[in-house]
PDB file of N, CA and C in Angstrom:
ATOM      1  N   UNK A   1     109.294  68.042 112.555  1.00  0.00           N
ATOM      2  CA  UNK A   1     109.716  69.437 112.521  1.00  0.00           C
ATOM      3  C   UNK A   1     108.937  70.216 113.575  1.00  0.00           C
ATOM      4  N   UNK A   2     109.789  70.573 114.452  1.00  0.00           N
ATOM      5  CA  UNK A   2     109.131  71.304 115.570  1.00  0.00           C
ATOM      6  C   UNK A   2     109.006  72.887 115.128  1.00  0.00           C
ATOM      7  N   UNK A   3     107.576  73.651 115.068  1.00  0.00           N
ATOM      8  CA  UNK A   3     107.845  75.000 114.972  1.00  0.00           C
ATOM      9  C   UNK A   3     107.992  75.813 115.369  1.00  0.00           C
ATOM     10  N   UNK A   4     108.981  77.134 115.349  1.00  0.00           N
ATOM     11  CA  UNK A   4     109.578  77.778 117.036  1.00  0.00           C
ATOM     12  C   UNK A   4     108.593  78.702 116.268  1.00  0.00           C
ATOM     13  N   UNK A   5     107.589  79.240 117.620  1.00  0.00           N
ATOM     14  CA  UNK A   5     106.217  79.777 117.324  1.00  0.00           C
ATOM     15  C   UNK A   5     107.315  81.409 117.169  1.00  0.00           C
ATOM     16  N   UNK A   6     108.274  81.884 117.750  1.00  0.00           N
ATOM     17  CA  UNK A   6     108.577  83.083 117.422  1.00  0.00           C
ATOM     18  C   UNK A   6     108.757  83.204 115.954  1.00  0.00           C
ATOM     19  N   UNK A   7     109.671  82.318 115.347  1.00  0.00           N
ATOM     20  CA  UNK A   7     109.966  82.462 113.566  1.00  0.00           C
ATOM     21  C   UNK A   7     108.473  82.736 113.525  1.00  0.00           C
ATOM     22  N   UNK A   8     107.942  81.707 113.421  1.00  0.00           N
ATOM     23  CA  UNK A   8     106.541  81.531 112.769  1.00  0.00           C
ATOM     24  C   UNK A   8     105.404  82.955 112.518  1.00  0.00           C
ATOM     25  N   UNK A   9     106.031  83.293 114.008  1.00  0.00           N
ATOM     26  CA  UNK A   9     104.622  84.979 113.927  1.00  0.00           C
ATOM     27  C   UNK A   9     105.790  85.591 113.179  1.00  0.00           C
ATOM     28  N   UNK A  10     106.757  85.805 113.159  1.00  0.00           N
ATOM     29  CA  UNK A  10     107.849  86.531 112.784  1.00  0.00           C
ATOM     30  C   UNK A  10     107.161  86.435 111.097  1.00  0.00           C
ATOM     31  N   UNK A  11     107.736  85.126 110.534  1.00  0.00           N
ATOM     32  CA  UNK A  11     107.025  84.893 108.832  1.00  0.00           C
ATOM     33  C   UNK A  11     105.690  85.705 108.643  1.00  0.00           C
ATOM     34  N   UNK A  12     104.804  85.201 109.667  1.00  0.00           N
ATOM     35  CA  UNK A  12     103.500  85.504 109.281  1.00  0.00           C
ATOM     36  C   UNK A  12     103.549  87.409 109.520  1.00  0.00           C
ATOM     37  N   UNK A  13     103.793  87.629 110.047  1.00  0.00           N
ATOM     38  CA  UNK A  13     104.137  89.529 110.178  1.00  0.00           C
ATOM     39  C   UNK A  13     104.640  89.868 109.064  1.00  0.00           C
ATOM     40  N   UNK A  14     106.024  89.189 107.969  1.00  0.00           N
ATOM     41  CA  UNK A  14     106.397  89.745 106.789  1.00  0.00           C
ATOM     42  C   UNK A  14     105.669  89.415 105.780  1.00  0.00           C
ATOM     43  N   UNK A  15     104.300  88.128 105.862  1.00  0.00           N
ATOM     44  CA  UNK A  15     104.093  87.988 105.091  1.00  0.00           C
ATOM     45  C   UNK A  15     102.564  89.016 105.175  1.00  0.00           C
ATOM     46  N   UNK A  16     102.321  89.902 106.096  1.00  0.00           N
ATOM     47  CA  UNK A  16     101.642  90.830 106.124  1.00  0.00           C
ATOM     48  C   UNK A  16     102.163  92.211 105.207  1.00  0.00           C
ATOM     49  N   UNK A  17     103.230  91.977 105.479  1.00  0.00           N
ATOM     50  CA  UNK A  17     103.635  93.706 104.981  1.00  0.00           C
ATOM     51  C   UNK A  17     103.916  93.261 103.378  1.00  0.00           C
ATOM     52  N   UNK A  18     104.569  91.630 102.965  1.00  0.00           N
ATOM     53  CA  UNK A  18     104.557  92.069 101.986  1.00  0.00           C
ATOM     54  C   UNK A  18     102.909  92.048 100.821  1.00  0.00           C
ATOM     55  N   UNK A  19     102.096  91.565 101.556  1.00  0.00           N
ATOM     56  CA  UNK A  19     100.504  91.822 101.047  1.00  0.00           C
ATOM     57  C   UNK A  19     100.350  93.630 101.102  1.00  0.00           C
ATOM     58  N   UNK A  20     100.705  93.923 102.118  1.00  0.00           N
ATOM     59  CA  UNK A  20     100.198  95.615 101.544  1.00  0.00           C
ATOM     60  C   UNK A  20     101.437  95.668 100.356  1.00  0.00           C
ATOM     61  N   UNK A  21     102.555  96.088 100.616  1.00  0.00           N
ATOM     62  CA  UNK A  21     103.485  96.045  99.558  1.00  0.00           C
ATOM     63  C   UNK A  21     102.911  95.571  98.014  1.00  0.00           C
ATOM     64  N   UNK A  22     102.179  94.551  98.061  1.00  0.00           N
ATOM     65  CA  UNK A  22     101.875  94.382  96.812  1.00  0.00           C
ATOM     66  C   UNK A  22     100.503  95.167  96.467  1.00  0.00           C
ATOM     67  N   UNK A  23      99.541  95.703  97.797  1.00  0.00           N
ATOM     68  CA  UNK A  23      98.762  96.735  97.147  1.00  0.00           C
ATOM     69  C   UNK A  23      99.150  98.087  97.161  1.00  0.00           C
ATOM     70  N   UNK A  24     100.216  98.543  97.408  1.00  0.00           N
ATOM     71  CA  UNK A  24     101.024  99.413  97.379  1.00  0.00           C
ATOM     72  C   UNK A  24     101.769  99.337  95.557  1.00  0.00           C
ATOM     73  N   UNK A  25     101.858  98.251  95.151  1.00  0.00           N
ATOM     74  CA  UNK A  25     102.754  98.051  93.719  1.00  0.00           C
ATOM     75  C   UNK A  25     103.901  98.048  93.739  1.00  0.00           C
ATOM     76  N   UNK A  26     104.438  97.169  94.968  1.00  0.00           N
ATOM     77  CA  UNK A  26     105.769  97.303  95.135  1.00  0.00           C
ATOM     78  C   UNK A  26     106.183  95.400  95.206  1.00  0.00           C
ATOM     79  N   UNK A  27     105.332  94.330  95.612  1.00  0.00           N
ATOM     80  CA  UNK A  27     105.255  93.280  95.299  1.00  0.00           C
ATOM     81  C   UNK A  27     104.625  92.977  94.225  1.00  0.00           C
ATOM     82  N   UNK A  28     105.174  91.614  93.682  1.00  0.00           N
ATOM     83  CA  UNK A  28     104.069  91.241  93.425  1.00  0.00           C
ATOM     84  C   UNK A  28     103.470  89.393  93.076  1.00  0.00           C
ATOM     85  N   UNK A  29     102.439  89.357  93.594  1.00  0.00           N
ATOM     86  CA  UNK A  29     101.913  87.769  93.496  1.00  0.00           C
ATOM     87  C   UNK A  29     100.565  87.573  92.917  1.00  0.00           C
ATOM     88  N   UNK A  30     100.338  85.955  92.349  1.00  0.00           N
ATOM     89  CA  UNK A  30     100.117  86.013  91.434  1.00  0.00           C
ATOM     90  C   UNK A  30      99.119  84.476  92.726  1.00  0.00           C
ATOM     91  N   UNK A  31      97.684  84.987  91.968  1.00  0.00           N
ATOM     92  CA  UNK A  31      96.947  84.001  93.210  1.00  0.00           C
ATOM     93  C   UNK A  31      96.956  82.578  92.980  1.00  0.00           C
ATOM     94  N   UNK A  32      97.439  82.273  92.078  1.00  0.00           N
ATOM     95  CA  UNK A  32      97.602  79.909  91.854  1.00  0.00           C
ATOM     96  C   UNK A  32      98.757  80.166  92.732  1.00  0.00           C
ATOM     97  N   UNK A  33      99.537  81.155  92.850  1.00  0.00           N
ATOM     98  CA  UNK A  33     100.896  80.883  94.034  1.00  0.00           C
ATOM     99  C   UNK A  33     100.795  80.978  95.423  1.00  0.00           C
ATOM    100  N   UNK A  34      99.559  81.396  95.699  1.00  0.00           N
ATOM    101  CA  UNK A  34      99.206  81.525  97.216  1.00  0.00           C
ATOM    102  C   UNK A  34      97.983  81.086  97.830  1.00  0.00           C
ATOM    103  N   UNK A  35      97.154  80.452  96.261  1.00  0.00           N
ATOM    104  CA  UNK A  35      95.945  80.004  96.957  1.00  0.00           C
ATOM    105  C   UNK A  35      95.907  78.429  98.071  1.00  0.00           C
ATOM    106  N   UNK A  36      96.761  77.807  97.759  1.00  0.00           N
ATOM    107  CA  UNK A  36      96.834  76.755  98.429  1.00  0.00           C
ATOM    108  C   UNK A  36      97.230  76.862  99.854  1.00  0.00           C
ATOM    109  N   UNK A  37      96.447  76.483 100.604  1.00  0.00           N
ATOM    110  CA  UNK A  37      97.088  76.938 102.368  1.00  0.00           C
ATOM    111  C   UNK A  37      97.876  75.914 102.972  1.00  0.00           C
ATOM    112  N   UNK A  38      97.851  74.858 102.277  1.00  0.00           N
ATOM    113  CA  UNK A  38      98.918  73.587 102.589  1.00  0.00           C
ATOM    114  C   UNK A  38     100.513  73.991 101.893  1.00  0.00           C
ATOM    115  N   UNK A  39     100.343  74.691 101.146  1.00  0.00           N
ATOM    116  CA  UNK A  39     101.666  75.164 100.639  1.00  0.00           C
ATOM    117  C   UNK A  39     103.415  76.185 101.322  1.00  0.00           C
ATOM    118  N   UNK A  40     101.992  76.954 102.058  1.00  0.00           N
ATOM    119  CA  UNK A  40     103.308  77.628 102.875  1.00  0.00           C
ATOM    120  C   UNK A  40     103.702  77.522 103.791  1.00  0.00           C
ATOM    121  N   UNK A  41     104.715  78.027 104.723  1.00  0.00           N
ATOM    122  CA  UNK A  41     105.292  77.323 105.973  1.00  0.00           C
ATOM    123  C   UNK A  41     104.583  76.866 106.827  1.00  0.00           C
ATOM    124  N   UNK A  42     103.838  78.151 107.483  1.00  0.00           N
ATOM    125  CA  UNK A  42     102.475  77.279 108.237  1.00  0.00           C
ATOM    126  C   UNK A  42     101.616  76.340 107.928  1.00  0.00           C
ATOM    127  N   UNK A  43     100.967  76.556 106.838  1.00  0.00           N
ATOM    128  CA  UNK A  43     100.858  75.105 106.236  1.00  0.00           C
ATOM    129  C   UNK A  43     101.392  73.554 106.314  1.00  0.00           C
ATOM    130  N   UNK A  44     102.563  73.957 106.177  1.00  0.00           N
ATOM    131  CA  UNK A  44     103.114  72.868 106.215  1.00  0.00           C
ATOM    132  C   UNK A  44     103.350  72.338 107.189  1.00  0.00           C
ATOM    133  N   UNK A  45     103.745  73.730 108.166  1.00  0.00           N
ATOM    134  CA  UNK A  45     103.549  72.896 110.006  1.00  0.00           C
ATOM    135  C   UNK A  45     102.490  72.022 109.941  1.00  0.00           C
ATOM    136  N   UNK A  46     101.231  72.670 110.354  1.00  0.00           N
ATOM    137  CA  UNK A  46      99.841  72.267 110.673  1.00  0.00           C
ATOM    138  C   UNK A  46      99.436  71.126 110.021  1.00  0.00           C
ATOM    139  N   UNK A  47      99.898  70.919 108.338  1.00  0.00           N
ATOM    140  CA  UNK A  47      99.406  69.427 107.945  1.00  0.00           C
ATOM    141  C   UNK A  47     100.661  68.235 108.651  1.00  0.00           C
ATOM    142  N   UNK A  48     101.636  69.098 108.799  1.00  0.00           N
ATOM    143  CA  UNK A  48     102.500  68.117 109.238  1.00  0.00           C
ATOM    144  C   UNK A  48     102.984  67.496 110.505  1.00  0.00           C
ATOM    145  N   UNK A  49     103.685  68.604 111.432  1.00  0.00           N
ATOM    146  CA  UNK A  49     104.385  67.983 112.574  1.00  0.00           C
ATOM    147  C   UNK A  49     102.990  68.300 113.487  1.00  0.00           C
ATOM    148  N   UNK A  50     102.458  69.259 113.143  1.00  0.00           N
ATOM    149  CA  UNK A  50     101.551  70.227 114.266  1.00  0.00           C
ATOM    150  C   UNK A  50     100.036  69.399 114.225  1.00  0.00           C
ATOM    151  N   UNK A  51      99.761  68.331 112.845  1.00  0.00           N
ATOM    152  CA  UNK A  51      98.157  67.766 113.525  1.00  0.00           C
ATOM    153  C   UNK A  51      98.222  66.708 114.054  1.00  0.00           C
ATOM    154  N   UNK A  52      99.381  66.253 114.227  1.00  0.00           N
ATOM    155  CA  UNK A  52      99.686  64.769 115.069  1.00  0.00           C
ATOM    156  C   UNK A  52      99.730  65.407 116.163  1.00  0.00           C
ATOM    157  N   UNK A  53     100.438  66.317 116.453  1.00  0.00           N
ATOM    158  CA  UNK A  53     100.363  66.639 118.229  1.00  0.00           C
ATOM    159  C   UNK A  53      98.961  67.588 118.884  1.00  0.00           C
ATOM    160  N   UNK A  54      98.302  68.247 117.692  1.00  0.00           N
ATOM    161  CA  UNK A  54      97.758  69.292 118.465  1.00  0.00           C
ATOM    162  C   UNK A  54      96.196  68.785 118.034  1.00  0.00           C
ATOM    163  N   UNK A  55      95.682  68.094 117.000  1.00  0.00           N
ATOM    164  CA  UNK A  55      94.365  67.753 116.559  1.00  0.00           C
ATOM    165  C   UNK A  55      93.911  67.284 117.477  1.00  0.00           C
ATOM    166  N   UNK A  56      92.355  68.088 117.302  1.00  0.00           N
ATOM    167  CA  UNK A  56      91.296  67.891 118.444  1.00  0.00           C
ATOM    168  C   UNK A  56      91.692  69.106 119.888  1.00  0.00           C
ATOM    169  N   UNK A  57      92.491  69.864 119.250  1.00  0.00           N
ATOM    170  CA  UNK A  57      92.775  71.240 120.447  1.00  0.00           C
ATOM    171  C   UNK A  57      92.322  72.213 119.864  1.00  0.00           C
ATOM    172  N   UNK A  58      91.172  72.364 120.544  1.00  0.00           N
ATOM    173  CA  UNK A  58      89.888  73.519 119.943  1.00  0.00           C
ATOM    174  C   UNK A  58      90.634  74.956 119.242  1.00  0.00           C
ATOM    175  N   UNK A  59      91.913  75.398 119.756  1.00  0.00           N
ATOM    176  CA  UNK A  59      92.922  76.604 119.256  1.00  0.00           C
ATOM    177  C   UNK A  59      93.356  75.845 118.051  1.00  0.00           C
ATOM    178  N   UNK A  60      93.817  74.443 118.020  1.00  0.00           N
ATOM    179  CA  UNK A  60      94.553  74.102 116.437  1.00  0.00           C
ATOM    180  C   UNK A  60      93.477  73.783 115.444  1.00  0.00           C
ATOM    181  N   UNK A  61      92.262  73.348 115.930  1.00  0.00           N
ATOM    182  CA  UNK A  61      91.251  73.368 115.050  1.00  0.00           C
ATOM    183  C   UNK A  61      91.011  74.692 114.085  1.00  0.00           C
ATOM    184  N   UNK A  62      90.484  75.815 115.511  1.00  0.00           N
ATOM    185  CA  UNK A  62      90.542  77.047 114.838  1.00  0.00           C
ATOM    186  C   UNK A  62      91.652  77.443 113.842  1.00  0.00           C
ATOM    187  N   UNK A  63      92.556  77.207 114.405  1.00  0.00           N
ATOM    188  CA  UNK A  63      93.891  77.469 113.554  1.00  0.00           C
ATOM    189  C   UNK A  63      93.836  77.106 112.208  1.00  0.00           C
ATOM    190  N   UNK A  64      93.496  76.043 111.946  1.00  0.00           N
ATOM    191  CA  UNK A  64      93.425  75.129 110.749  1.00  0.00           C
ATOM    192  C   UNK A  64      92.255  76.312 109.837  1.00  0.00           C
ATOM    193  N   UNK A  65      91.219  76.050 110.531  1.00  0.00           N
ATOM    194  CA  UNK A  65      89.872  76.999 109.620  1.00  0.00           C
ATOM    195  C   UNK A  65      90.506  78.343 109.440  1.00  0.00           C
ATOM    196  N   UNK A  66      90.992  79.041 110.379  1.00  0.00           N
ATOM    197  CA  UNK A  66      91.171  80.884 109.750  1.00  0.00           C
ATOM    198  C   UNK A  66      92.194  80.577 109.126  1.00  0.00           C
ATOM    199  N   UNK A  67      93.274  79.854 109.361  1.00  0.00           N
ATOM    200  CA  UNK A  67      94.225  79.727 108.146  1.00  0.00           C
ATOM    201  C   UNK A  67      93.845  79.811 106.447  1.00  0.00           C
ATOM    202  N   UNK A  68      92.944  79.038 106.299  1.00  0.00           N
ATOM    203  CA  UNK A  68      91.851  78.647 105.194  1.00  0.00           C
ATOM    204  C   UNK A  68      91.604  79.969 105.206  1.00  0.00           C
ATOM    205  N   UNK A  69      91.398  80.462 105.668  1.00  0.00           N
ATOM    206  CA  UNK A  69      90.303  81.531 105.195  1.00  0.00           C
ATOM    207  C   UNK A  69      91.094  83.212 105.015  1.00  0.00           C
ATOM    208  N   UNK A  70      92.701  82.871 105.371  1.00  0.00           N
ATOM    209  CA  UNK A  70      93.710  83.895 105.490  1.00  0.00           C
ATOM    210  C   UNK A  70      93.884  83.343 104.045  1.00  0.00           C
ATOM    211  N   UNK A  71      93.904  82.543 103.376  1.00  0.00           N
ATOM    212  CA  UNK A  71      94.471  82.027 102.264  1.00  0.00           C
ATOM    213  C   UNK A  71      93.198  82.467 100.637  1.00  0.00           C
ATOM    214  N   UNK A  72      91.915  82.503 101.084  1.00  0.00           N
ATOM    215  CA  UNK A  72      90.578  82.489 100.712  1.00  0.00           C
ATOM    216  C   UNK A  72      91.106  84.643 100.308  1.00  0.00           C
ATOM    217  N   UNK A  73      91.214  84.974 101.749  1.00  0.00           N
ATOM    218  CA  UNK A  73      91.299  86.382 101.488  1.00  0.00           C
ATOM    219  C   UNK A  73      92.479  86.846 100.986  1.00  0.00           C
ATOM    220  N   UNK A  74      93.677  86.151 100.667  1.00  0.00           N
ATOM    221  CA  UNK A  74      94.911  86.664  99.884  1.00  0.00           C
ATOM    222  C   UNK A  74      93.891  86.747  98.557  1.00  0.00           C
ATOM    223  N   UNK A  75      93.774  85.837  98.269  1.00  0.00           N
ATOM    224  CA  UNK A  75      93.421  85.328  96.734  1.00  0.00           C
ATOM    225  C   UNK A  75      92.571  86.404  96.620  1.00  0.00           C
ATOM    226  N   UNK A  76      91.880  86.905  97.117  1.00  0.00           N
ATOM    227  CA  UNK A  76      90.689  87.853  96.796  1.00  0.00           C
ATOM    228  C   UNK A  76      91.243  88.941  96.195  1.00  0.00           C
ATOM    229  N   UNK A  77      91.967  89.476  97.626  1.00  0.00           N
ATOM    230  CA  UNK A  77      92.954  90.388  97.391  1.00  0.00           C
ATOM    231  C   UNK A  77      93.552  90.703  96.342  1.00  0.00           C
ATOM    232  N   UNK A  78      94.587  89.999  96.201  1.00  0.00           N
ATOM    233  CA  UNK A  78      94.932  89.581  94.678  1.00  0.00           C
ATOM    234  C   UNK A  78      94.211  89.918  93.228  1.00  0.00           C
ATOM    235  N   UNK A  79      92.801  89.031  93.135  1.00  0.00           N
ATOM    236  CA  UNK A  79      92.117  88.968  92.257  1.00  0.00           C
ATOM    237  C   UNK A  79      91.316  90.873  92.116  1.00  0.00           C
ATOM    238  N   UNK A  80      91.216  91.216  93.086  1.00  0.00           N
ATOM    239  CA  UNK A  80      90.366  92.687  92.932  1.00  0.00           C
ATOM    240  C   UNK A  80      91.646  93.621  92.736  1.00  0.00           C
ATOM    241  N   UNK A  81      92.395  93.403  93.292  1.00  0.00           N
ATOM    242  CA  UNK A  81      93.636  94.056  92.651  1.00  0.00           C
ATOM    243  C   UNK A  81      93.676  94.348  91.274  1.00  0.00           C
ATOM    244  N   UNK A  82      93.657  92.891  90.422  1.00  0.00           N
ATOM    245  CA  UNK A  82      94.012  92.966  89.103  1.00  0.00           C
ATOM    246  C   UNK A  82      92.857  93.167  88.749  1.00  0.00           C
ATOM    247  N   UNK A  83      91.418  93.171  89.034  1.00  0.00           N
ATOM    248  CA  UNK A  83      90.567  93.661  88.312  1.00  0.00           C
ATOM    249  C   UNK A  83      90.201  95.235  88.742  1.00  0.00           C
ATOM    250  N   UNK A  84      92.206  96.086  89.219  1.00  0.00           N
ATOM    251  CA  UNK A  84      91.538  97.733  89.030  1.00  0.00           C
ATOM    252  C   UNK A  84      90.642  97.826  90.375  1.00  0.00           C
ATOM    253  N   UNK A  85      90.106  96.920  91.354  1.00  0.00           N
ATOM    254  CA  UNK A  85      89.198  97.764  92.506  1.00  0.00           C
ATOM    255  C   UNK A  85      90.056  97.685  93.586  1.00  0.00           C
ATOM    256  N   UNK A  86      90.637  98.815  93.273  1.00  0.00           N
ATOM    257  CA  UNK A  86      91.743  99.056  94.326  1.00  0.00           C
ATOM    258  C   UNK A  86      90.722  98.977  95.994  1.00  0.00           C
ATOM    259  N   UNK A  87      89.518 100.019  95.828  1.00  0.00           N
ATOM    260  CA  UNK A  87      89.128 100.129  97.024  1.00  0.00           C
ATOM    261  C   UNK A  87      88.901  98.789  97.973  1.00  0.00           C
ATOM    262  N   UNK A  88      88.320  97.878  96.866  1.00  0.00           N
ATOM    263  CA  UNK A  88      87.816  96.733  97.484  1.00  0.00           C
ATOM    264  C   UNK A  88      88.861  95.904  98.093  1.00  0.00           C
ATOM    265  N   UNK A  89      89.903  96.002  97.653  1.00  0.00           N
ATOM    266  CA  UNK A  89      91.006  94.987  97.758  1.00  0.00           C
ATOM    267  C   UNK A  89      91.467  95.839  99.141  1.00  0.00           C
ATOM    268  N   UNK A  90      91.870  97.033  99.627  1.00  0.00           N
ATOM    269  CA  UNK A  90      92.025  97.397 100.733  1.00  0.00           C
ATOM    270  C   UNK A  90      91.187  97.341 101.544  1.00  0.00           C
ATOM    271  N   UNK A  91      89.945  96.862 101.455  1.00  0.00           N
ATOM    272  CA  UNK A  91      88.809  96.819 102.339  1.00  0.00           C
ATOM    273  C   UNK A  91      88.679  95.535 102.842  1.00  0.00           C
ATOM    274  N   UNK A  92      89.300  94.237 101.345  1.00  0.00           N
ATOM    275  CA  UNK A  92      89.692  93.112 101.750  1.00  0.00           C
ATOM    276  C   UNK A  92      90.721  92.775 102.885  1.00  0.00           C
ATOM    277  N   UNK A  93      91.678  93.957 102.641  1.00  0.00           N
ATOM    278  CA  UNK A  93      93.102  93.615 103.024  1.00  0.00           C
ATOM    279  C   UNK A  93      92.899  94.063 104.601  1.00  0.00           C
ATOM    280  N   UNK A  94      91.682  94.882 105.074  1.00  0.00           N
ATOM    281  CA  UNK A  94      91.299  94.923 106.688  1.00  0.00           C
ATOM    282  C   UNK A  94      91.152  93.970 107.441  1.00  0.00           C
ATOM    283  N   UNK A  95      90.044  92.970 106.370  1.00  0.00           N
ATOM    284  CA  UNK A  95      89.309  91.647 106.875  1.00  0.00           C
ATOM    285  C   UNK A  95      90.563  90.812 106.938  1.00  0.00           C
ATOM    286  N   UNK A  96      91.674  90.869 106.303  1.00  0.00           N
ATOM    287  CA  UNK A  96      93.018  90.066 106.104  1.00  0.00           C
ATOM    288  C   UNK A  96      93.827  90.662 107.171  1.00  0.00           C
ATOM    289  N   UNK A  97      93.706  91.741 107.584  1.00  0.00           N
ATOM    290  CA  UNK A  97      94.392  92.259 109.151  1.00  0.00           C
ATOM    291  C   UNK A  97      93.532  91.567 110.294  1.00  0.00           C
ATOM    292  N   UNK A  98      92.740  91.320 110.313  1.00  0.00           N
ATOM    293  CA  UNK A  98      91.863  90.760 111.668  1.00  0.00           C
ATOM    294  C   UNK A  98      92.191  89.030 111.463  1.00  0.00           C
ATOM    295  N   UNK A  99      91.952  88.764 110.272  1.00  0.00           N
ATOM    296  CA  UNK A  99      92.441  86.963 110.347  1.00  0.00           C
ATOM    297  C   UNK A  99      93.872  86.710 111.054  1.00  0.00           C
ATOM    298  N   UNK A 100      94.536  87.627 110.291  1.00  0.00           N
ATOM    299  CA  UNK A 100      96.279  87.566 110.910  1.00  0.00           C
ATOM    300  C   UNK A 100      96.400  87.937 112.482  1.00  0.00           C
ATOM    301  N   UNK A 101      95.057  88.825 113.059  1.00  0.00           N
ATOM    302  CA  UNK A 101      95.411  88.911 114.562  1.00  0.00           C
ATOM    303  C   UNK A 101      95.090  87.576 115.264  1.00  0.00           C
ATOM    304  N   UNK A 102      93.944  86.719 114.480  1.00  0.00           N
ATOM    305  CA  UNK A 102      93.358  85.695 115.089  1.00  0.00           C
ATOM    306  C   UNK A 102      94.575  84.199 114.978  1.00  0.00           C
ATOM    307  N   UNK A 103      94.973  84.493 113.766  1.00  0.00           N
ATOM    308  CA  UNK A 103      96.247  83.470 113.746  1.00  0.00           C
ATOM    309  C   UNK A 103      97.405  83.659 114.683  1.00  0.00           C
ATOM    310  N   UNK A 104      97.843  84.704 114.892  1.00  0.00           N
ATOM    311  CA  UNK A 104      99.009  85.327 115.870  1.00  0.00           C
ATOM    312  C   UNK A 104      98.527  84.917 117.400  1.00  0.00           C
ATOM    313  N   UNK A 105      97.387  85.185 117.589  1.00  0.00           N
ATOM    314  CA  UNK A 105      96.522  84.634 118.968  1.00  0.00           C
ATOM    315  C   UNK A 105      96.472  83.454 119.165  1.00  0.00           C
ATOM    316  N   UNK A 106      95.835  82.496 118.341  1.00  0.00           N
ATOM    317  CA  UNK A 106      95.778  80.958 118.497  1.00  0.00           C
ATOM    318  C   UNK A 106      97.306  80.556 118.583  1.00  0.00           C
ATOM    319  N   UNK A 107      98.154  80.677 117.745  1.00  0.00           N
ATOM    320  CA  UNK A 107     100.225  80.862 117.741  1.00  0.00           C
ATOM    321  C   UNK A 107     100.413  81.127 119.265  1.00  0.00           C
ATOM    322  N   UNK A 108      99.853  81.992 119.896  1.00  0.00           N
ATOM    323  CA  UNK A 108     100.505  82.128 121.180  1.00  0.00           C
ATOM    324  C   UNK A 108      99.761  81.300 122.198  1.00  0.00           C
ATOM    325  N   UNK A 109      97.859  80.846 121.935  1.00  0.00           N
ATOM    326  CA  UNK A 109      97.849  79.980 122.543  1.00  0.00           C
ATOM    327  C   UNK A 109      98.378  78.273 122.627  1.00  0.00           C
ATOM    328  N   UNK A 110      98.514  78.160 121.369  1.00  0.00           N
ATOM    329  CA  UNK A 110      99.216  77.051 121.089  1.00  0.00           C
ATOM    330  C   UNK A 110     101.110  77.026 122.024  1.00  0.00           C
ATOM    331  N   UNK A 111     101.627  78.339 121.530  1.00  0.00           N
ATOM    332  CA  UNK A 111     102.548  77.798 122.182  1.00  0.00           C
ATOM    333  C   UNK A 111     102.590  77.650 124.016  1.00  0.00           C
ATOM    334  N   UNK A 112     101.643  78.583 124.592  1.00  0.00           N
ATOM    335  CA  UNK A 112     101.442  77.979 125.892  1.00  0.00           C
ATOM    336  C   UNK A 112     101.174  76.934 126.405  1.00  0.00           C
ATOM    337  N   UNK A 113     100.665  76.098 125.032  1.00  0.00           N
ATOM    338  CA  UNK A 113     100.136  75.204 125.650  1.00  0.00           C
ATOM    339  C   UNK A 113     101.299  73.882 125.544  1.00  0.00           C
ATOM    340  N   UNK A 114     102.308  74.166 124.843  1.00  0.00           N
ATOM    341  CA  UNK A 114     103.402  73.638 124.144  1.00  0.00           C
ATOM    342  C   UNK A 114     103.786  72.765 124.918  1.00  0.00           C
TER     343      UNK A 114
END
């Protein structure tokens, strides 16, 4: 499965808005459904078509780790949500805007390098 890096930032952009949306109270998710980072599309690239071709490419490496750690900060998110700290969870959801610029970046170096 080849991944056309436009869908891909495309997904990863809605799956930004719908994270505020859900601190907004207009989504909503539930963190055993998003904690796994092998689970969602990108995910599934990266364990799949994407570490046979790209492992050991210092951008898919990175890729691999902030992914993890885009997945680390949903869950947080999530979790301070339902425990009522609204503030914290938007303060989370900043640190979750800067991972998503770093994923969108490595996405475009990857596909240059395509």
């Amino acid at each position: 499965m080849v991944l056309d890096f436009f869908i891909a930032k495309q997904k990863h952009r809605m799956w930004m808005i719908n994270m505020k949306a859900f601190l907004l109270g207009i989504e909503d998710f539930k963190a055993e459904n998003v904690a796994k980072h092998t689970d969602c599309d990108l995910g599934k690239w990266i364990y799949g078509y994407a570490i046979d071709v790209f492992k050991g490419n210092p951008h898919f490496d990175e890729l691999e780790l902030i992914h993890q750690e885009l997945h680390q900060a949903i869950v947080s998110i999530i979790q301070l949500k339902e425990a009522n700290k609204i503030k914290e969870a938007n303060e989370m959801f900043s640190k979750l805007e800067s991972i998503s610029g770093s994923i969108l970046s490595l996405l475009d170096k990857l596909e240059q390098e395509a």
